[in-house]
C-alpha atoms as a PDB file:
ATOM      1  CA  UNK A   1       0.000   0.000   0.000  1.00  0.00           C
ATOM      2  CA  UNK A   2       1.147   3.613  -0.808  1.00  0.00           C
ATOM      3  CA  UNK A   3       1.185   6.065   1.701  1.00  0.00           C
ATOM      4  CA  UNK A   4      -0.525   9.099   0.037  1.00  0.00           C
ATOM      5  CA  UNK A   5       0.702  11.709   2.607  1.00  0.00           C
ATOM      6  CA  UNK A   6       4.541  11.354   1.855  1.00  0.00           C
ATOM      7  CA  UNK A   7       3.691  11.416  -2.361  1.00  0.00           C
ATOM      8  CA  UNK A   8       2.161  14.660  -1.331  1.00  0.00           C
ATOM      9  CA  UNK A   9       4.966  16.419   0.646  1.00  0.00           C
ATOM     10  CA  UNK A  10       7.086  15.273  -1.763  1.00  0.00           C
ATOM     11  CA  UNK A  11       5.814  17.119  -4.247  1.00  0.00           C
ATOM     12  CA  UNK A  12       4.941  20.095  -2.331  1.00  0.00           C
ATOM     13  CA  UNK A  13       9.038  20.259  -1.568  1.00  0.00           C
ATOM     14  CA  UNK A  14       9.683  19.428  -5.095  1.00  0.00           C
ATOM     15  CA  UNK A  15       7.387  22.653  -6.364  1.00  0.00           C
ATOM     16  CA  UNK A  16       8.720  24.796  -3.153  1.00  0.00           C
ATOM     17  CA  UNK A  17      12.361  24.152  -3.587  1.00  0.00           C
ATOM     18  CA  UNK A  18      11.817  24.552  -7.818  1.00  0.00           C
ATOM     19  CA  UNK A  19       9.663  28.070  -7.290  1.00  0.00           C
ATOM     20  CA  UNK A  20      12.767  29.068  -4.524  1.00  0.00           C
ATOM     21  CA  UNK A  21      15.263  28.382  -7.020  1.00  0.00           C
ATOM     22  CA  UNK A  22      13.449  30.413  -9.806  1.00  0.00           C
ATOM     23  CA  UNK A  23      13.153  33.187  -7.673  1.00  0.00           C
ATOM     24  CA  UNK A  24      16.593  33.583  -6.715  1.00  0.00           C
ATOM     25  CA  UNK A  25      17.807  33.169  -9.816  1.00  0.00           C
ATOM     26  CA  UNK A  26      15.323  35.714 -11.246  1.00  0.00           C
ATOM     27  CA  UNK A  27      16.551  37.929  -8.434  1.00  0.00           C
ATOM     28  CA  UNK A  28      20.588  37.466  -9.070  1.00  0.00           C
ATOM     29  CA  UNK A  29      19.870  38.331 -12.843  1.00  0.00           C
ATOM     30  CA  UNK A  30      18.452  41.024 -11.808  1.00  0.00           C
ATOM     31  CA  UNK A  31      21.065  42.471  -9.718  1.00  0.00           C
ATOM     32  CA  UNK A  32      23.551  41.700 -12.392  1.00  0.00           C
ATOM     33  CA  UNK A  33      21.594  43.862 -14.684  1.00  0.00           C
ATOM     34  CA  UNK A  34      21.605  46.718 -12.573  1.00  0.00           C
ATOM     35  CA  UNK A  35      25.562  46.058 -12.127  1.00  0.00           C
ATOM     36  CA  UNK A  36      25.965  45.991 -15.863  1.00  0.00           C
ATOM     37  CA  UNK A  37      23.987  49.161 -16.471  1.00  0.00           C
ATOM     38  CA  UNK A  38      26.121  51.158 -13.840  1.00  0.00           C
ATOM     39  CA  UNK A  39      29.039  49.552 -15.544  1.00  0.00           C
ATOM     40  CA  UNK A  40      27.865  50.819 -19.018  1.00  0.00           C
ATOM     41  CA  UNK A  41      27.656  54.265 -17.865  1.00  0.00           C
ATOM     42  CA  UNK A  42      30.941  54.424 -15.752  1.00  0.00           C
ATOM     43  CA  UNK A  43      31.848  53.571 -19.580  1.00  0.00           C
ATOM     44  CA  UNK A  44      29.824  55.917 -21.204  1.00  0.00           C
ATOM     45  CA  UNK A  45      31.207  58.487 -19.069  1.00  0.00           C
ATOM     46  CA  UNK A  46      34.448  57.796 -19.104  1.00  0.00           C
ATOM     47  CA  UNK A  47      34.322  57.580 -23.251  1.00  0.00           C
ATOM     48  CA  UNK A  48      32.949  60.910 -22.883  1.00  0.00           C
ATOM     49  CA  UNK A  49      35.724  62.308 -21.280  1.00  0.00           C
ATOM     50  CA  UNK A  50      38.301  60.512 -23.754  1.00  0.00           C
ATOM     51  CA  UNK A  51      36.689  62.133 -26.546  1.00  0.00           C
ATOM     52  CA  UNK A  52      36.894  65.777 -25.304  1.00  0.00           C
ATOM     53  CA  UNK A  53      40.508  65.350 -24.182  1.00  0.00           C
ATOM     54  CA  UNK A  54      41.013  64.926 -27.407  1.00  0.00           C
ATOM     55  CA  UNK A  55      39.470  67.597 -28.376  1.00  0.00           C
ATOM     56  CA  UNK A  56      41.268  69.378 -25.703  1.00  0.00           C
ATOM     57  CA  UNK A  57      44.875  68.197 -27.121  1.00  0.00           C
ATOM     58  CA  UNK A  58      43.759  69.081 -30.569  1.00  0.00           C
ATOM     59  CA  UNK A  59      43.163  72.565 -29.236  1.00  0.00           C
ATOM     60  CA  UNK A  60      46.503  72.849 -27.470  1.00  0.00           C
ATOM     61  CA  UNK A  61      48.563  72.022 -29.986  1.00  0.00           C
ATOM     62  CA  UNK A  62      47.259  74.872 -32.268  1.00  0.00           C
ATOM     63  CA  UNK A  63      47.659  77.116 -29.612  1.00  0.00           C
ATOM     64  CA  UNK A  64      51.090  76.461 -29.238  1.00  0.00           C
ATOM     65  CA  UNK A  65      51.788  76.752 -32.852  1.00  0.00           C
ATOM     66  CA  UNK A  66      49.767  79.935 -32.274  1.00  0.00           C
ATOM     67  CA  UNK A  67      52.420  80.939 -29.849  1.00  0.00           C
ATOM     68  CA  UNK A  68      55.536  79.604 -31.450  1.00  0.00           C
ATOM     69  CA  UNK A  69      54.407  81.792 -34.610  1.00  0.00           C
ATOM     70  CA  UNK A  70      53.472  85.070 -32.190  1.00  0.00           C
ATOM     71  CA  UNK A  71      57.152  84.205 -30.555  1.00  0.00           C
ATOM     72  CA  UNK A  72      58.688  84.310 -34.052  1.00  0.00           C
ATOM     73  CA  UNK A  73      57.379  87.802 -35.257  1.00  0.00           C
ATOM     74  CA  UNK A  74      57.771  89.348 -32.315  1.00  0.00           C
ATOM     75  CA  UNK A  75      61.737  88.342 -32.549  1.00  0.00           C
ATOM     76  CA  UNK A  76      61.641  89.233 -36.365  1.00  0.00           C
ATOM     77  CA  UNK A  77      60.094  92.820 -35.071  1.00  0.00           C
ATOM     78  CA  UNK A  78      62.805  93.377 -32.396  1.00  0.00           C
ATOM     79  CA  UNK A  79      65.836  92.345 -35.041  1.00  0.00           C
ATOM     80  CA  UNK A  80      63.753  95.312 -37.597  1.00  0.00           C
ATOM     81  CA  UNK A  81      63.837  97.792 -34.250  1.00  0.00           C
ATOM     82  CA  UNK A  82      67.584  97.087 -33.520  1.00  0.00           C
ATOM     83  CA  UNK A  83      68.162  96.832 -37.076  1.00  0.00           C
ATOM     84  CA  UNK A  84      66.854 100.489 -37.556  1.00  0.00           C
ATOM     85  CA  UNK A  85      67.898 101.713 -34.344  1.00  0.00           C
ATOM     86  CA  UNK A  86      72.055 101.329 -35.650  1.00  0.00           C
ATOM     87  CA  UNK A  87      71.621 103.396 -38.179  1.00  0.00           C
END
């Protein structure tokens, strides 16, 4: 004869332990997720700030050119004022 009672709680464990499992994993997924997106914007971020350094360099660079060039008249305008200061 089967006994009915232990078939039962059986299953009821079976179902209980399968719908805790579910939910756990659903719930570690869904932590990862929010992990990932606060990942992806740390990234986004620092992208962002790569990108306008860049843009930053870029700028510096023709400024110093701008410079080197203001440097270089201004020498070529104090040779002309010595120059015509001799004579």
């Amino acid at each position: 004869m089967m006994d009915w009672t232990a078939i039962i709680v059986a299953v009821v464990a079976m179902f209980g332990t399968a719908i805790g499992s579910l939910y756990g994993i659903k719930k570690s997924n869904s932590l990862i997720e929010y992990r990932m997106d606060q990942l992806e914007e740390k990234v986004d971020k620092h992208n962002n700030l790569v990108e306008r350094m860049y843009e930053v360099e870029e700028g510096l660079s023709l400024h110093c050119e701008k410079i080197k060039e203001i440097n270089h008249r201004l020498e070529d305008l104090k040779d002309q004022k010595s120059a015509t200061s001799k004579c």
